[in-house]
Protein backbone atom coordinates (compact mmCIF):
# COMPACT_ATOMS: atom_id res chain seq x y z
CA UNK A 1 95.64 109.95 103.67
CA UNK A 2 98.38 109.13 101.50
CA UNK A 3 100.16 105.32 101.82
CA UNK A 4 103.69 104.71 101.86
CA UNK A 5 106.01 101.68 102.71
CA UNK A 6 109.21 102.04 105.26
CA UNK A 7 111.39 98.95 104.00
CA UNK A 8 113.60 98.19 107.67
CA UNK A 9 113.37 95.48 106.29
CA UNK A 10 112.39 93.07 109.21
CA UNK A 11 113.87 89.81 106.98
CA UNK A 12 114.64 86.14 108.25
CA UNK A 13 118.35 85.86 109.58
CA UNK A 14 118.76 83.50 107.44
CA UNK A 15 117.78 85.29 104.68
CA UNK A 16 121.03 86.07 101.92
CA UNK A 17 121.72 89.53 101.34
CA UNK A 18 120.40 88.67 97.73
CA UNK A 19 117.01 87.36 99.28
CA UNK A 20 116.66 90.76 100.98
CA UNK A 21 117.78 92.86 98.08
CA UNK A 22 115.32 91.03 95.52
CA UNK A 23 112.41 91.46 98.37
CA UNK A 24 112.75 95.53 98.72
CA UNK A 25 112.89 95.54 94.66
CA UNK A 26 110.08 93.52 94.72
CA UNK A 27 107.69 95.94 97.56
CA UNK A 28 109.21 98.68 95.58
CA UNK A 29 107.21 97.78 92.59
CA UNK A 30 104.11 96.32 94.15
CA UNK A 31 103.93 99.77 96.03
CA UNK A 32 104.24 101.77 93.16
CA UNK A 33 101.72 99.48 91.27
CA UNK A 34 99.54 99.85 93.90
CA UNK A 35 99.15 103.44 94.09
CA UNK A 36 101.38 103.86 97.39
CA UNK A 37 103.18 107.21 96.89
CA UNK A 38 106.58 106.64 98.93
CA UNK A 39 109.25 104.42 99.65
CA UNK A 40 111.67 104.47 102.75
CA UNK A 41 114.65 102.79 103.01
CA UNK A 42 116.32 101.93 105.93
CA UNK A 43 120.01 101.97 107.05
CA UNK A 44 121.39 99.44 108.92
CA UNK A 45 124.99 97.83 109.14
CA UNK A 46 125.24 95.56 111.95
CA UNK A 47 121.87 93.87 113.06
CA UNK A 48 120.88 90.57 110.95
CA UNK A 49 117.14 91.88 110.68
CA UNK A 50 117.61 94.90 109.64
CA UNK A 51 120.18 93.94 107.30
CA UNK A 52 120.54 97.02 104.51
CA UNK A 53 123.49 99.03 104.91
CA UNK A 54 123.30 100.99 101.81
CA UNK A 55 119.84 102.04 100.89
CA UNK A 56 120.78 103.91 98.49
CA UNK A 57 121.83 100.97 95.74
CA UNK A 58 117.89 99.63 96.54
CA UNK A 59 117.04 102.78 94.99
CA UNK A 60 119.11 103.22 92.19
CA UNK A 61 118.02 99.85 90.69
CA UNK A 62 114.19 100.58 92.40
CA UNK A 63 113.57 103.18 90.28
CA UNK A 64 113.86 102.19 87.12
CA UNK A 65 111.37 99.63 87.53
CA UNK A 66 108.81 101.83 88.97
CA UNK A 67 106.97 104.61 87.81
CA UNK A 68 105.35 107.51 90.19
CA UNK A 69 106.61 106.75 93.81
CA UNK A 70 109.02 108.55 95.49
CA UNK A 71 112.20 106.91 97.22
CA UNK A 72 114.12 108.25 100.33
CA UNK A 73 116.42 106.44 102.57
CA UNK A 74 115.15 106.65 105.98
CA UNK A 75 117.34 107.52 107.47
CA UNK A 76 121.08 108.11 106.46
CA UNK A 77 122.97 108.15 109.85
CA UNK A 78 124.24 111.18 109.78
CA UNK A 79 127.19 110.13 112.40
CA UNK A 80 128.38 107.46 110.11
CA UNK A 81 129.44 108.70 107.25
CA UNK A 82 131.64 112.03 106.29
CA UNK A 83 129.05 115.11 105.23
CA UNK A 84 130.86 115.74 102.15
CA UNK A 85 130.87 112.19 100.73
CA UNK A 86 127.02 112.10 101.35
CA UNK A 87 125.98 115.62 100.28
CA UNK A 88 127.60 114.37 96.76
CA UNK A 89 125.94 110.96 96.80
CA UNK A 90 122.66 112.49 98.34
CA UNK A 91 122.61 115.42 95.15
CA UNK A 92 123.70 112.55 92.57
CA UNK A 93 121.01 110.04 93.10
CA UNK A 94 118.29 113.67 93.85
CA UNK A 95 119.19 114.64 90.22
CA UNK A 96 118.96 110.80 88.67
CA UNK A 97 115.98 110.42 90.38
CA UNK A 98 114.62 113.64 89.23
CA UNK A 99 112.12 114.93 91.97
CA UNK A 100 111.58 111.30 92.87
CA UNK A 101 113.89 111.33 96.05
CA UNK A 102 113.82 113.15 99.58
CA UNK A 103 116.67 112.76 102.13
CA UNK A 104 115.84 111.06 105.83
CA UNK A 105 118.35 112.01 108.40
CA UNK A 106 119.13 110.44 111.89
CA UNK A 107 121.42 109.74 114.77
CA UNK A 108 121.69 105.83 114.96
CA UNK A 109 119.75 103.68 117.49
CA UNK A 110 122.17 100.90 118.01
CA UNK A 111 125.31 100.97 119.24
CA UNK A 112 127.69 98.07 117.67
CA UNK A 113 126.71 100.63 114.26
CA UNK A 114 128.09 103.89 115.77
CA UNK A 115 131.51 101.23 117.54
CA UNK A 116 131.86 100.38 113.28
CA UNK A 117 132.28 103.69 112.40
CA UNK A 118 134.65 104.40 115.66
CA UNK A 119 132.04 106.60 117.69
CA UNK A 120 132.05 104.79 121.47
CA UNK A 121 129.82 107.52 123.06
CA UNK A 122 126.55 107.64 121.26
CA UNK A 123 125.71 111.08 123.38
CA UNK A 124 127.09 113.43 121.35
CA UNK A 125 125.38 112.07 118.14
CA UNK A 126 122.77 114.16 117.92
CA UNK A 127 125.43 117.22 117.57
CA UNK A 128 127.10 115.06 114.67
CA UNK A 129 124.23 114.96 113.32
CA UNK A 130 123.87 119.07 113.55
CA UNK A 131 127.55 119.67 112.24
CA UNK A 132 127.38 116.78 109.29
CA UNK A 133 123.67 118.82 107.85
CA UNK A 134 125.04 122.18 108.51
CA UNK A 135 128.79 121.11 106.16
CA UNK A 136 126.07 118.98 103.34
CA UNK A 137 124.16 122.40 103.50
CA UNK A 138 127.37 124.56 102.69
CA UNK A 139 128.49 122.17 99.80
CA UNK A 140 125.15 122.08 98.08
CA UNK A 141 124.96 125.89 98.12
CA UNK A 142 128.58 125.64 95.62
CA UNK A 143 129.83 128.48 97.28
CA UNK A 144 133.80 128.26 98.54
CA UNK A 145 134.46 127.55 102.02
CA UNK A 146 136.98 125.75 104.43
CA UNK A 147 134.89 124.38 107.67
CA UNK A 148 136.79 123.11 110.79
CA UNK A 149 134.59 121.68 113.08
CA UNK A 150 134.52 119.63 116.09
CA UNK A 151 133.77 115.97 114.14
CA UNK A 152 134.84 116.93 110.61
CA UNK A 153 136.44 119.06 108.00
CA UNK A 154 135.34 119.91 105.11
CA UNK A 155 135.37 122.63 101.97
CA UNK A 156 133.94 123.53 98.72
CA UNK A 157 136.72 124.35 96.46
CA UNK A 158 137.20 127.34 94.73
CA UNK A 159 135.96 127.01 90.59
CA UNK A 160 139.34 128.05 88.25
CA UNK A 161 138.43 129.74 85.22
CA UNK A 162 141.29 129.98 82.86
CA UNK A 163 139.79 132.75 80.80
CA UNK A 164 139.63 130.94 77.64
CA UNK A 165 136.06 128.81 77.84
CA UNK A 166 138.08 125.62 79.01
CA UNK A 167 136.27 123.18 81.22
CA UNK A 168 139.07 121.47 82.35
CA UNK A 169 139.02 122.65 85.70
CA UNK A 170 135.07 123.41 86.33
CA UNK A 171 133.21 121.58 89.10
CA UNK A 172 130.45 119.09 88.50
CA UNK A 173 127.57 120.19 90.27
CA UNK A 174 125.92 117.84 92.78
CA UNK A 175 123.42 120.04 94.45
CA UNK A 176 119.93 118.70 94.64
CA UNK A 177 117.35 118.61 91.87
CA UNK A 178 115.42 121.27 91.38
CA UNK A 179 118.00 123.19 93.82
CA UNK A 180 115.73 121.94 97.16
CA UNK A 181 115.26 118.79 98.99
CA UNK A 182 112.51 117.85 101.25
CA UNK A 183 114.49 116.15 104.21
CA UNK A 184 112.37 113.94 106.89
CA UNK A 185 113.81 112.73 110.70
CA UNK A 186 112.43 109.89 112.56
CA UNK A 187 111.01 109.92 116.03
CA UNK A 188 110.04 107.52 118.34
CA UNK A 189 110.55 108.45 122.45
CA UNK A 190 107.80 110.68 124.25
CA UNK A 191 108.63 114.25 123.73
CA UNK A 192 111.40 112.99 121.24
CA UNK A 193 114.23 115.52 120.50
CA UNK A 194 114.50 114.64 116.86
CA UNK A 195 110.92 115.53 116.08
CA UNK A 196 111.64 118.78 117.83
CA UNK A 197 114.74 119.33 115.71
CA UNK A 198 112.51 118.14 112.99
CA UNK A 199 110.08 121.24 113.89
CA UNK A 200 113.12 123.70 114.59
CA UNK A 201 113.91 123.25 110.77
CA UNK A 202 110.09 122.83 109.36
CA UNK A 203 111.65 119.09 108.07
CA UNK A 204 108.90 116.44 107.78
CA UNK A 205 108.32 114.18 110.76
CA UNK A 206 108.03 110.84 110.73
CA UNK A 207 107.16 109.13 113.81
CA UNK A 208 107.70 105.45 114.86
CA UNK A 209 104.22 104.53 116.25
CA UNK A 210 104.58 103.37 120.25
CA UNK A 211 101.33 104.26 121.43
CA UNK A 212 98.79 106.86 120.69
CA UNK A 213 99.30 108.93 123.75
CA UNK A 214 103.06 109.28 122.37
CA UNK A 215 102.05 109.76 119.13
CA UNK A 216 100.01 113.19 120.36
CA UNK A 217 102.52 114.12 122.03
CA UNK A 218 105.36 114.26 118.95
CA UNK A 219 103.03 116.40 116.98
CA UNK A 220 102.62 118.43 120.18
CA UNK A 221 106.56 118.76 120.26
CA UNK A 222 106.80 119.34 116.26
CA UNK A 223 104.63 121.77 116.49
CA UNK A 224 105.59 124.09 119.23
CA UNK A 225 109.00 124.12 117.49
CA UNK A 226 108.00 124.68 114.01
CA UNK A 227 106.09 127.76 115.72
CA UNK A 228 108.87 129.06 117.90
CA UNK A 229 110.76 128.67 114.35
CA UNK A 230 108.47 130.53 111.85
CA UNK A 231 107.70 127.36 110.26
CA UNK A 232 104.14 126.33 109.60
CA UNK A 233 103.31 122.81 111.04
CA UNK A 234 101.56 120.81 107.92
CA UNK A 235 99.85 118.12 109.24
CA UNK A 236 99.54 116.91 105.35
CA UNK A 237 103.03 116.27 105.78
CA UNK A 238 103.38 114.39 108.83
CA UNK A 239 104.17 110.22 108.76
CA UNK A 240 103.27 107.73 110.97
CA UNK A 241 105.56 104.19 111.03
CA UNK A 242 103.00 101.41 111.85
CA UNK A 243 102.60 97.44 111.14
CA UNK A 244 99.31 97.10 109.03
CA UNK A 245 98.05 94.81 107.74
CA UNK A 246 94.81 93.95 105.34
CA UNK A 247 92.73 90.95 104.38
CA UNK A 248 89.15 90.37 103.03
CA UNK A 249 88.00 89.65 106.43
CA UNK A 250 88.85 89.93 109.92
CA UNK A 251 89.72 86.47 110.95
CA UNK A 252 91.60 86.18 108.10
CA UNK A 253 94.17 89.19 108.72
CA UNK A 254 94.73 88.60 112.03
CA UNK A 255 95.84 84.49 110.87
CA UNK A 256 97.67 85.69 108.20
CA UNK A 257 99.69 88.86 110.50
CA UNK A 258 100.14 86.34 113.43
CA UNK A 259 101.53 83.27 111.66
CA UNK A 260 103.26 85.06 109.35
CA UNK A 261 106.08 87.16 108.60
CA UNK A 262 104.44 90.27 111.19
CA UNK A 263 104.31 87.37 113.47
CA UNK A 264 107.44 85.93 113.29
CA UNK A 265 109.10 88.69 113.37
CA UNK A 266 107.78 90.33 116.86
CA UNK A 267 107.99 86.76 118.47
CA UNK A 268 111.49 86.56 117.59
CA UNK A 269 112.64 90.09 117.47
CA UNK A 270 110.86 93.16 117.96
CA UNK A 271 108.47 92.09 121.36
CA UNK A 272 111.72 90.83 123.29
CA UNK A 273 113.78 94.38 122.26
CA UNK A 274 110.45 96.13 123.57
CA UNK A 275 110.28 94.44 126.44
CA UNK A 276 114.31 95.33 127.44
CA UNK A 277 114.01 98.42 126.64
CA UNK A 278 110.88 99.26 128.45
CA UNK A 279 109.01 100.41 124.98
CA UNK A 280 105.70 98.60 125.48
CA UNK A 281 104.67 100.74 127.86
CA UNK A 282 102.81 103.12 125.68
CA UNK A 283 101.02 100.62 124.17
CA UNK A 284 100.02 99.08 127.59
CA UNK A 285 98.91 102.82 129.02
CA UNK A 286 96.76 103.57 125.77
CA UNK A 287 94.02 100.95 127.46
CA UNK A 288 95.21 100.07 130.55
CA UNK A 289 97.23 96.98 130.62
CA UNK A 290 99.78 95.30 132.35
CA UNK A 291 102.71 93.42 131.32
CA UNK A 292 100.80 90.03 132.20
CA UNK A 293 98.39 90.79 129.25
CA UNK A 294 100.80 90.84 126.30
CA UNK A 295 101.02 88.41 124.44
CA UNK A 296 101.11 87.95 120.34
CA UNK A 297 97.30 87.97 120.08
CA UNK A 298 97.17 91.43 122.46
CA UNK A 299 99.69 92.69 120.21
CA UNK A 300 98.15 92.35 117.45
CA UNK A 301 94.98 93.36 119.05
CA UNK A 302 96.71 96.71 120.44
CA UNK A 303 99.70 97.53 118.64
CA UNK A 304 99.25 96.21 114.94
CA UNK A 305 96.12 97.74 112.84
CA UNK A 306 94.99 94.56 111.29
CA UNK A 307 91.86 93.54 109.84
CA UNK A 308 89.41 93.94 106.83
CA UNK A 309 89.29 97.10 104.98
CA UNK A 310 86.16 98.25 106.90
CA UNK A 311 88.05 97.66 110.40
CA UNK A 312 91.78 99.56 109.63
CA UNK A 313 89.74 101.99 108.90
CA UNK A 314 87.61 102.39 111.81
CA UNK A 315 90.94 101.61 113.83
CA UNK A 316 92.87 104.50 112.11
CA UNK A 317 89.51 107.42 112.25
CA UNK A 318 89.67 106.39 115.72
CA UNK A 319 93.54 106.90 116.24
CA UNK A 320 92.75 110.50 114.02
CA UNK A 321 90.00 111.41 116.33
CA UNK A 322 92.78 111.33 119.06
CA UNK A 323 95.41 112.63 117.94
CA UNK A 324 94.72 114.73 114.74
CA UNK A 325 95.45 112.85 112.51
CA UNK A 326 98.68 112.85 109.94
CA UNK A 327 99.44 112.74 105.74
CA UNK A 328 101.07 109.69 105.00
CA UNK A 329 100.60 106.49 106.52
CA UNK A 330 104.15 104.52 106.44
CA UNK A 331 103.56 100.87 106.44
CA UNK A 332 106.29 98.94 107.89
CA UNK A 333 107.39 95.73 105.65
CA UNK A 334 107.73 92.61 106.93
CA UNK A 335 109.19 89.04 105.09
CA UNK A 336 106.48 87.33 103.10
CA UNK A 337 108.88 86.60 100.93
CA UNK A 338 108.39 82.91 100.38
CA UNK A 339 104.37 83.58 99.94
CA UNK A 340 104.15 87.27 98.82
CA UNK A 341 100.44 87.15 97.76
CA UNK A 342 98.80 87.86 101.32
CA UNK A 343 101.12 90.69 101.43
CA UNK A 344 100.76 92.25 97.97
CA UNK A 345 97.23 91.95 98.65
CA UNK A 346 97.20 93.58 101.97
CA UNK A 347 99.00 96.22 100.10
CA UNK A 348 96.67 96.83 97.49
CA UNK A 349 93.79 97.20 99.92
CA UNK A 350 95.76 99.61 102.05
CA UNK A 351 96.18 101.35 98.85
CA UNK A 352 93.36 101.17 97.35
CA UNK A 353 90.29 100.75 100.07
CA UNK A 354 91.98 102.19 103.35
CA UNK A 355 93.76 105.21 101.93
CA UNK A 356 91.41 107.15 100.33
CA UNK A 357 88.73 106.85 103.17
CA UNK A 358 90.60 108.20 105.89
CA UNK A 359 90.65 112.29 105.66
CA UNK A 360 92.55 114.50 107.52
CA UNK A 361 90.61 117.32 109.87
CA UNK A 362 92.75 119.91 108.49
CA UNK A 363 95.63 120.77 106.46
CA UNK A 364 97.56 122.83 109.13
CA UNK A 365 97.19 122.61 113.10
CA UNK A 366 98.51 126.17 113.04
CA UNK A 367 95.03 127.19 111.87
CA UNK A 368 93.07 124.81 114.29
């Protein structure tokens, strides 16, 4: 199993925009340091704890301080922004990056985002989603077109050649690097529709971990489309989003993930949005609980995979056992900003001690 980090970034409201953009450049390079292969981005513009609207300026000023780790924002809300300002942006930072970028695409969970950018009915933005690919598709390709389409217009404009050698008039090209770019969607509701589209067009899924019953079924869903696609599922490629965290001993992780940042964060945030929204329910029907159960310890206990090396691992087999397993485990950050060395640590050992112990069954479930 490989390791990566998804930066949402869970930070303190009261945390400065300058607090939260020094703390993803700082996981950025304690990743990479680490041996952690990726690192997501998230985009958010309206909620305090998720506070990074533009994850592509992390990046830019990531990478130069890192060495081997790939970057992607994760995702770009497709909706919110016109196709043929980010297929140009997307291609720019590919090429700068060279080979060390992949693109995450989504719809947008939260409304007050999708009112910002003017959209009121947040059903039709998995078709904006559809249309805004298909246009970044076209202008990548360089080839001249005018598109009219239900959300947005769009063209590639024709190259002039004046028939003397001039370059006056030639077009910079902003395709990807290396002419291809992996692309990954995110998935979190049973039988979710974006890791079927994810499947439809053999794009990597990453999956939002809400219970290991849901979990089966998204590579279920992936699969069967990849299939009914002529794509060949990779488990190798898969992702799983979960809160993990590592100390030398049990006792000790748990302390550290409850009354810290992992803590504070689901007490405050997270565990009351789950609740509203009905999204514990997974975790509850995985072993049988009722509401009157949860609390922060049976989270932690249930939902988190915390503990010493020896016990995330034992956790995560167990979770492969079930399910089949996936590539890249995609550790959710969480603010440890004003004591970083229990995380860094915790990162290290995931790294390090967890990673390289837990094996998947098989490359591809299409040969299981």
């Amino acid at each position: 199993m490989e390791s990566g980090l998804i930066h949402i970034p869970y930070m303190r409201p009261e945390r400065s925009s300058r607090d939260t953009f020094d703390w993803a450049l700082a996981n950025a390079r304690e990743a990479d340091k680490s041996g952690f292969t990726e690192f997501m981005v998230a985009e958010h513009a309206t909620q305090k704890w998720e506070c990074i609207p533009t994850p592509e300026l992390v990046i830019a000023a990531a990478a130069p301080q890192t060495e081997r780790i790939k970057f992607a924002p994760m995702a770009h809300l497709l909706p919110h922004h016109h196709p043929a300002d980010l297929a140009i942006q997307v291609g720019w930072l590919s090429q700068i990056l060279e080979g060390r970028y992949f693109l995450g695409i989504g719809a947008g969970a939260y409304p007050q985002a999708s009112y910002l950018h003017g959209i009121t009915d947040l059903q039709n933005n998995p078709k904006r989603v559809r249309e805004s690919l298909e246009i970044m598709e076209k202008i990548w390709k360089r080839e001249p077109f005018f598109y009219e389409g239900e959300y947005w217009n769009a063209g590639y404009p024709e190259e002039v050649d004046d028939g003397q050698g001039h370059d006056d008039h030639k077009l910079a090209d902003f395709s990807p690097w290396g002419g291809k770019l992996d692309i990954a969607v995110t998935g979190l509701s049973v039988n979710s529709p974006s890791i079927r589209f994810a499947g439809e067009r053999g794009f990597m899924p990453v999956s939002i971990y809400s219970g290991s019953s849901i979990l089966k079924t998204h590579w279920e869903t992936y699969e069967k489309a990849a299939l009914e696609n002529g794509h060949t599922p990779d488990r190798s490629r898969y992702h799983v989003s979960q809160t993990v965290f590592v100390a030398d001993t049990d006792a000790e992780a748990k302390k550290l993930a409850m009354e810290g940042g992992i803590g504070y964060a689901f007490e405050r945030y997270l565990w009351p949005i789950w609740e509203r929204f009905g999204m514990l329910e997974g975790y509850m029907a995985d072993v049988g609980a009722t509401k009157a159960d949860v609390d922060l310890e049976w989270i932690c206990d249930n939902v988190w995979v915390v503990g010493s090396p020896e016990t995330v691992i034992e956790k995560l087999n167990k979770l492969y056992e079930f399910t089949g397993g996936w590539g890249v485990l995609q550790v959710e950050t969480h603010d440890y900003m004003d004591d970083p060395s229990p995380w860094f640590q915790s990162l290290q050992l995931i790294a390090q001690e967890v990673a390289p112990k837990i094996q998947l069954p098989f490359s591809s479930s299409a040969s299981a």
